[in-house]
Protein backbone atom coordinates (compact mmCIF):
# COMPACT_ATOMS: atom_id res chain seq x y z
CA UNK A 1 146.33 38.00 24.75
CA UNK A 2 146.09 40.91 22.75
CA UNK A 3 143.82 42.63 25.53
CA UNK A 4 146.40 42.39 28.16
CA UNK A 5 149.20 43.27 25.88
CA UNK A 6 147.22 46.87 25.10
CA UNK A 7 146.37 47.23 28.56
CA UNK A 8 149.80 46.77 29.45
CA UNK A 9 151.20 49.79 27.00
CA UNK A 10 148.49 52.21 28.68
CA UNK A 11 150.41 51.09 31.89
CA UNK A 12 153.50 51.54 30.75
CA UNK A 13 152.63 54.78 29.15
CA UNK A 14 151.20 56.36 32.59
CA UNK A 15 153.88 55.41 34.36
CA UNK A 16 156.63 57.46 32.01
CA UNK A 17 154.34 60.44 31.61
CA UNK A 18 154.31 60.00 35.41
CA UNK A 19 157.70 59.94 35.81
CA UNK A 20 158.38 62.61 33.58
CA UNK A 21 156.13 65.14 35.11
CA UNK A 22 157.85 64.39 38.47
CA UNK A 23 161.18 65.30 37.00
CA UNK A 24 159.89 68.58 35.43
CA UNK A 25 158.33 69.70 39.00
CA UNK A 26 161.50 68.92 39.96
CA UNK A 27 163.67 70.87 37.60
CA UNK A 28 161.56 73.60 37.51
CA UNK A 29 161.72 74.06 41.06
CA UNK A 30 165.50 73.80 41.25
CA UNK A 31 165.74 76.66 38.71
CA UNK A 32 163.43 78.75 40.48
CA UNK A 33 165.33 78.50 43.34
CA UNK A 34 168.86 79.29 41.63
CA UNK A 35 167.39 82.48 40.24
CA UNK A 36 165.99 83.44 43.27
CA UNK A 37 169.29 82.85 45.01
CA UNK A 38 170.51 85.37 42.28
CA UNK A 39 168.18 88.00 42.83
CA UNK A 40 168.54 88.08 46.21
CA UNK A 41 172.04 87.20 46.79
CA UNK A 42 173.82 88.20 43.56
CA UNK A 43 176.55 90.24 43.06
CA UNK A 44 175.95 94.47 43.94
CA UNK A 45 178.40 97.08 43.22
CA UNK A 46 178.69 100.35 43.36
CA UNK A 47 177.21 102.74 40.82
CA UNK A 48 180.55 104.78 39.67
CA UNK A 49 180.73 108.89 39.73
CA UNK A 50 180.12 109.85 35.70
CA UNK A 51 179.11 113.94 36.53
CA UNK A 52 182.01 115.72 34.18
CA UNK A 53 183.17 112.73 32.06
CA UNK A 54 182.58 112.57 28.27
CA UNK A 55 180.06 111.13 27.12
CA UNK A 56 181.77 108.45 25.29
CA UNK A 57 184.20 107.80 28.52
CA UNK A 58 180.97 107.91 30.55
CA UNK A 59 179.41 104.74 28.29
CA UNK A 60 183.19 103.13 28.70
CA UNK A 61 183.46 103.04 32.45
CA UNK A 62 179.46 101.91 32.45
CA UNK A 63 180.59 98.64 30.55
CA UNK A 64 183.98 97.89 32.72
CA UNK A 65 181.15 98.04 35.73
CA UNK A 66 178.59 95.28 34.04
CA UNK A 67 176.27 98.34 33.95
CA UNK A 68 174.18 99.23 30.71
CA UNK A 69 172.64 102.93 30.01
CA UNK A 70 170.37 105.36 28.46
CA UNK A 71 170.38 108.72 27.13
CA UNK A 72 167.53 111.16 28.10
CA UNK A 73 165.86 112.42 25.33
CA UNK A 74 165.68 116.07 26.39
CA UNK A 75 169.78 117.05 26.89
CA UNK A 76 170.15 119.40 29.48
CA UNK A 77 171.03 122.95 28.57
CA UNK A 78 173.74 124.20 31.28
CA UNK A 79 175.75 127.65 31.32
CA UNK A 80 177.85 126.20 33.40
CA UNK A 81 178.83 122.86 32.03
CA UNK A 82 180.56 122.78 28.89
CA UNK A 83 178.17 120.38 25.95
CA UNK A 84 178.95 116.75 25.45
CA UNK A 85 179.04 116.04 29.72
CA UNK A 86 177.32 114.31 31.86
CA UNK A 87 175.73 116.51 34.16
CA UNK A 88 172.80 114.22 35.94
CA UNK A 89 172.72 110.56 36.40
CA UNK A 90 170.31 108.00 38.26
CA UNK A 91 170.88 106.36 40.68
CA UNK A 92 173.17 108.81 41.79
CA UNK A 93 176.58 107.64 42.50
CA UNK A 94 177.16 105.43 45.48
CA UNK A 95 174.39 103.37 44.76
CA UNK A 96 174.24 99.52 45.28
CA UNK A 97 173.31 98.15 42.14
CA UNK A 98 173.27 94.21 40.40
CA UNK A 99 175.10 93.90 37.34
CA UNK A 100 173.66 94.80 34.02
CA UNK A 101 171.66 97.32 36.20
CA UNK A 102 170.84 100.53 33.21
CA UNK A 103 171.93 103.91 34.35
CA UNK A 104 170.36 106.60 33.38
CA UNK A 105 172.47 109.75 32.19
CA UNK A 106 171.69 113.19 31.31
CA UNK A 107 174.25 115.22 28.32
CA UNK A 108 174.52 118.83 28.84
CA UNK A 109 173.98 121.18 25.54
CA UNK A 110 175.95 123.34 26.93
CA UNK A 111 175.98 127.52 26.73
CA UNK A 112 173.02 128.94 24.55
CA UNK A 113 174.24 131.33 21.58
CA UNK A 114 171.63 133.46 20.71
CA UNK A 115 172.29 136.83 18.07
CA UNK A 116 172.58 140.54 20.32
CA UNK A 117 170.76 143.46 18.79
CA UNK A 118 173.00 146.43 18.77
CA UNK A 119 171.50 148.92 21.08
CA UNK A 120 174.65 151.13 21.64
CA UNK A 121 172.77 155.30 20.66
CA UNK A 122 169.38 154.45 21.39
CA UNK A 123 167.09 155.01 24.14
CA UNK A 124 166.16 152.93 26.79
CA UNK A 125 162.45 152.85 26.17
CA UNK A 126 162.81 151.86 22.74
CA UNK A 127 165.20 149.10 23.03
CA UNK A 128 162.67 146.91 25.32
CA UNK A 129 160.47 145.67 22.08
CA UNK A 130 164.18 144.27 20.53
CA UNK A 131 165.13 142.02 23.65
CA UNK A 132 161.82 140.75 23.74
CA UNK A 133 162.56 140.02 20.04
CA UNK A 134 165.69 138.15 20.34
CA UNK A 135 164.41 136.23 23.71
CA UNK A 136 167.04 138.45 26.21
CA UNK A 137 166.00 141.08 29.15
CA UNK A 138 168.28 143.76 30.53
CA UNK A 139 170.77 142.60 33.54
CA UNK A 140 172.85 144.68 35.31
CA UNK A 141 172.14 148.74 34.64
CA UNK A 142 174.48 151.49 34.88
CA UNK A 143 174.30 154.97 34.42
CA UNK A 144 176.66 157.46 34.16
CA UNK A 145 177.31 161.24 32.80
CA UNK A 146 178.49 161.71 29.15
CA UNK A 147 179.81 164.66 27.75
CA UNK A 148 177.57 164.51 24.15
CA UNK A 149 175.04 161.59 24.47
CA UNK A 150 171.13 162.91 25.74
CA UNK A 151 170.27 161.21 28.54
CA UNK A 152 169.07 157.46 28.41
CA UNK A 153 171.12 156.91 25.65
CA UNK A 154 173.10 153.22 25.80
CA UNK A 155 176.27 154.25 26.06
CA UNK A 156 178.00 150.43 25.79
CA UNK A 157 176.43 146.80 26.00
CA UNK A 158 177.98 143.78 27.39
CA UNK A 159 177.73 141.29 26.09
CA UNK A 160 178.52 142.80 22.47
CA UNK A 161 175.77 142.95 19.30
CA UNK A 162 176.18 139.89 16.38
CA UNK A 163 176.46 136.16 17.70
CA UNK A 164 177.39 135.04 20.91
CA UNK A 165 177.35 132.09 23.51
CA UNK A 166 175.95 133.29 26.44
CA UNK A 167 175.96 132.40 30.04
CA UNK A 168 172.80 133.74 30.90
CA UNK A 169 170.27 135.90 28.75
CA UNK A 170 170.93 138.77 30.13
CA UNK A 171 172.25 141.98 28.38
CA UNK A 172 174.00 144.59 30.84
CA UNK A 173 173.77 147.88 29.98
CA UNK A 174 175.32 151.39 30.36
CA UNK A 175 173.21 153.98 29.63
CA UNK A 176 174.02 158.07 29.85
CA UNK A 177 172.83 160.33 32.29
CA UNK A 178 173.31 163.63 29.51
CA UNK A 179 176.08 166.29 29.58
CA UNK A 180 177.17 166.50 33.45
CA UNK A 181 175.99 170.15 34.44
CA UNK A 182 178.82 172.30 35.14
CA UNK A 183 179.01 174.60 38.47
CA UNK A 184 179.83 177.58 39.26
CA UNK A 185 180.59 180.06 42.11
CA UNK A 186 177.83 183.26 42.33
CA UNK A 187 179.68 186.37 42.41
CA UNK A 188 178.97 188.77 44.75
CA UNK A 189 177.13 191.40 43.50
CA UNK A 190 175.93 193.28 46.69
CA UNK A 191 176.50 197.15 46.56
CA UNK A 192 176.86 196.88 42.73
CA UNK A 193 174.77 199.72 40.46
CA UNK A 194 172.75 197.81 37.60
CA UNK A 195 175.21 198.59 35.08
CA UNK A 196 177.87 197.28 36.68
CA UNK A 197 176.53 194.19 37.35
CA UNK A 198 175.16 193.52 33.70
CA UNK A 199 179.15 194.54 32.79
CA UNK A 200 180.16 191.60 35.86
CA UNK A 201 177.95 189.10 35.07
CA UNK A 202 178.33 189.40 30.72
CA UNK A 203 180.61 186.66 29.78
CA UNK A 204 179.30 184.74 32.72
CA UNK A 205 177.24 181.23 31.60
CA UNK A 206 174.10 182.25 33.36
CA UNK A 207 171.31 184.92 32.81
CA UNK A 208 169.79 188.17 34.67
CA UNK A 209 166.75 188.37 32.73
CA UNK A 210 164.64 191.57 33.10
CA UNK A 211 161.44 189.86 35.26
CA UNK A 212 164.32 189.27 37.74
CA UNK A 213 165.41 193.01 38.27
CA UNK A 214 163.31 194.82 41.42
CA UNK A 215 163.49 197.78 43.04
CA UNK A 216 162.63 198.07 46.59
CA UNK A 217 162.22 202.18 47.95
CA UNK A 218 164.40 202.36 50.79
CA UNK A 219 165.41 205.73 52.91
CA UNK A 220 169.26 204.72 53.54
CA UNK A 221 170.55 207.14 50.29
CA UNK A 222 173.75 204.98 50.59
CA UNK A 223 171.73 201.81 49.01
CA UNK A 224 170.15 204.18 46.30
CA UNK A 225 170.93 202.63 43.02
CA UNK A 226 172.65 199.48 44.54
CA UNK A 227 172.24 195.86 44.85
CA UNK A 228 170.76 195.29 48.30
CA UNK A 229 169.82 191.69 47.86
CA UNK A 230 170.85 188.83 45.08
CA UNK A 231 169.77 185.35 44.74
CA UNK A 232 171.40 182.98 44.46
CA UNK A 233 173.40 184.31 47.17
CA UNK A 234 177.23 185.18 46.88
CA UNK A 235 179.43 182.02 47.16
CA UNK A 236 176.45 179.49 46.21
CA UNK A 237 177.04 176.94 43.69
CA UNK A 238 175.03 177.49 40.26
CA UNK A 239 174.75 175.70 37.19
CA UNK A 240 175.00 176.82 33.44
CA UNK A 241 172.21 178.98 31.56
CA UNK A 242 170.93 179.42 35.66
CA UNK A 243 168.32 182.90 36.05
CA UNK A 244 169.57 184.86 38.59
CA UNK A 245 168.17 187.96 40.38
CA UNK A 246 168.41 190.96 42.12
CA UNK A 247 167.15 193.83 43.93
CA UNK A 248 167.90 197.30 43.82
CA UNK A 249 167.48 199.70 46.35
CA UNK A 250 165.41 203.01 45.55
CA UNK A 251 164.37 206.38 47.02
CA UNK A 252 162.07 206.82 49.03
CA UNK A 253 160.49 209.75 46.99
CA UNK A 254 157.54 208.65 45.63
CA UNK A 255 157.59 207.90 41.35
CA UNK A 256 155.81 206.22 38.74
CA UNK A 257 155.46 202.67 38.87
CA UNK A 258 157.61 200.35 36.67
CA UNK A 259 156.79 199.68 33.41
CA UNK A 260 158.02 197.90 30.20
CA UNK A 261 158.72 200.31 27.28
CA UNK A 262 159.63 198.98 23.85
CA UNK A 263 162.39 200.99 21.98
CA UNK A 264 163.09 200.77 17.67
CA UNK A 265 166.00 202.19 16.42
CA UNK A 266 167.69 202.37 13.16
CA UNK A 267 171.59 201.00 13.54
CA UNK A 268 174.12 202.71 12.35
CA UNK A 269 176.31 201.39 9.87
CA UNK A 270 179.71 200.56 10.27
CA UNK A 271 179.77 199.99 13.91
CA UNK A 272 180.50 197.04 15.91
CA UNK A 273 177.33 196.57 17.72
CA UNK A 274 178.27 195.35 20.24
CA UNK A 275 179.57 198.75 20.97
CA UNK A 276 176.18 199.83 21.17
CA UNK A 277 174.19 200.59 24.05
CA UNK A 278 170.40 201.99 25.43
CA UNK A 279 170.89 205.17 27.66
CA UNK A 280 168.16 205.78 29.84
CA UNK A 281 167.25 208.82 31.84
CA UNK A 282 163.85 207.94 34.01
CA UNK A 283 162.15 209.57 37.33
CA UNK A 284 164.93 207.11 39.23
CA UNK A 285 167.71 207.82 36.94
CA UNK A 286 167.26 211.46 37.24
CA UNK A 287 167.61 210.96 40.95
CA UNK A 288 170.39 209.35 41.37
CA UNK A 289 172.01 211.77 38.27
CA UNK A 290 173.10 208.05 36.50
CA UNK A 291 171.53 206.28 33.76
CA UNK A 292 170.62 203.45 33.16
CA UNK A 293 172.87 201.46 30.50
CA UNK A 294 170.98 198.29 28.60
CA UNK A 295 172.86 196.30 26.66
CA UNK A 296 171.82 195.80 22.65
CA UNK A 297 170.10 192.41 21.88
CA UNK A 298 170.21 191.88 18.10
CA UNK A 299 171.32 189.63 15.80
CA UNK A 300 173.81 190.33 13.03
CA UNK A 301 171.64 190.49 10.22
CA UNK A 302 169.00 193.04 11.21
CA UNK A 303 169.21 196.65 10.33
CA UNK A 304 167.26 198.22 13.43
CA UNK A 305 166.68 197.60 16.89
CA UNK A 306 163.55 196.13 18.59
CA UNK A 307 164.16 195.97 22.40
CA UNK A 308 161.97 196.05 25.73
CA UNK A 309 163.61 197.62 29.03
CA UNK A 310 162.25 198.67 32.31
CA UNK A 311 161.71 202.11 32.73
CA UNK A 312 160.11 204.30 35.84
CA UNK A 313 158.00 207.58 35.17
CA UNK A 314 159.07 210.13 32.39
CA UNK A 315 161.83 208.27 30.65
CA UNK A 316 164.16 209.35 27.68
CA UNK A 317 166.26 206.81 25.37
CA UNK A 318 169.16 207.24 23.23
CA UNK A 319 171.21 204.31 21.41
CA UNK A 320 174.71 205.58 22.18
CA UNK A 321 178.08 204.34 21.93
CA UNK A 322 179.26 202.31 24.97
CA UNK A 323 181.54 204.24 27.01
CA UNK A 324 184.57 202.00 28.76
CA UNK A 325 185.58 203.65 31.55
CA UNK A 326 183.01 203.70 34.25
CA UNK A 327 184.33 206.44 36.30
CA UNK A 328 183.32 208.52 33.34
CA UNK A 329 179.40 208.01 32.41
CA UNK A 330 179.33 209.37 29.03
CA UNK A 331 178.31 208.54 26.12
CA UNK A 332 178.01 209.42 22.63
CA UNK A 333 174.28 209.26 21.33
CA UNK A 334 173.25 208.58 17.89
CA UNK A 335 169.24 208.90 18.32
CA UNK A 336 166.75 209.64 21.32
CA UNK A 337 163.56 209.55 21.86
CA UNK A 338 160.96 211.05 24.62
CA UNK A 339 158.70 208.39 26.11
CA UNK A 340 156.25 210.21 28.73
CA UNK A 341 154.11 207.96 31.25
CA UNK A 342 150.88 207.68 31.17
CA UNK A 343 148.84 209.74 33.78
């Protein structure tokens, strides 16, 4: 009895765990197949259009859409975009998504403010080291003249030195070109003796230095003593503290070659010096019966003159008083000296 009353429990006992296992197999699969139904069939939508919005709002409209999200850890910096936007999201909007799907947004940081070095007064080439300094590079470069600033001087910056937000980091510049030249019309000198012309061209802003006087023998008397050729020539533009030069015509009796004499004389007081003026009567002077007239070079505070003009042959030189009236060449010496040439 008690055998087949034990042997009746193990029956008993297979047949439940039997049965149970049959109903787990069963449940199991019936699950499996519901969520499987869901993942293939369940409800999509539409992954909403968050570029621009807040990010806040962005989050909002992400919940009302059974969406989740995440923030990238490396925000965006855009010039364009003010900070505190979305500017990138994935998927991109359109998409077909399931619910509770996580989007993926990017915030922008918005503009960059970085500090600008003054480099208004400076020069070009030394201003490089500074950008590189302050992470920035030149942008846009313009040049123009400037009436005091040397040139590639920075005239003006944009943007301006101290803090700023930038859009880019870029510094445009405006640097100087120097003092615009001024121009001028060459006067015609042609036919002109010397003196004349040193009396035409003496408040004038360029220079006839002596290396740029010639004399060229000619046999036409009526270019004796005259300006036969100038350069520049008459008419051309020229520019400020310009050399010109000229040549003028000589007999064709033979002289001495040129040569550069240097004249000291003791200046007499109580003159204006610039009243003052070197006489000379050479071999070519003594031809044409008209000196030559040099203008005094000296500065106010020396007491005697130190001067070198070109002189031909046999030459004599007096420091006279300038005479005014050029139909009249006379003038009133104070001392002269005899310079003979060398044979």
């Amino acid at each position: 009895m008690g055998f087949i009353r034990f042997l009746f429990r193990v029956i008993r006992f297979l047949i439940m765990s039997v049965f149970f296992m049959i109903l787990l197999a069963v449940g199991m699969a019936a699950g499996g197949f519901y969520l499987l139904d869901y993942i293939v069939t369940g409800e999509t939508i539409l992954v909403p259009n968050l570029y621009g919005k807040e990010e806040s709002d962005a989050i909002k409209i992400l919940a009302q859409y059974d969406l989740t999200f995440k923030l990238t850890d490396d925000p965006q910096e855009r010039t364009d975009v003010d900070p505190g936007l979305v500017v990138s999201q994935r998927p991109a909007p359109g998409s077909e998504v399931k619910k509770g799907r996580e989007i993926t947004l990017v915030i922008s940081q918005g503009r960059k403010e970085a500090f600008v070095p003054d480099f208004t007064n400076r020069r070009l080439a030394e201003i490089r080291s500074d950008l590189r300094s302050a992470g920035l590079e030149i942008g846009q470069k313009a040049a123009v003249y400037h009436p005091t600033l040397p040139a590639d001087i920075v005239i003006a910056q944009d943007p301006a030195s101290g803090r700023r937000t930038l859009n880019n980091m870029r510094v445009n510049l405006l640097v100087s070109l120097g003092p615009y030249a001024s121009g001028y019309v060459m006067p015609n000198l042609m036919g002109m003796d010397l003196d004349s012309v040193r009396r035409r061209i003496e408040t004038a802003p360029f220079d006839l230095p002596q290396e740029g006087i010639q004399y060229v023998r000619t046999d036409d008397a009526s270019k004796w003593n005259q300006v036969i050729s100038q350069t520049p020539s008459a008419g051309s533009r020229i520019q400020e503290n310009d050399h010109i030069s000229i040549t003028i015509g000589a007999s064709g009796i033979k002289t001495a070659s040129l040569r550069m004499l240097k004249v000291t004389f003791p200046i007499p007081a109580d003159l204006y010096r610039n009243d003052l003026v070197l006489v000379v009567w050479d071999d070519i002077s003594s031809q044409f019966e008209y000196p030559g007239v040099f203008p005094v070079e000296t500065n106010l505070w020396e007491e005697t003159i130190s001067q070198t003009i070109p002189v031909i042959g046999d030459a004599v030189v007096s420091l006279s008083l300038r005479n005014d009236d050029p139909d009249i060449p006379v003038y009133l010496p104070f001392y002269t000296q005899y310079f003979p040439a060398k044979k």
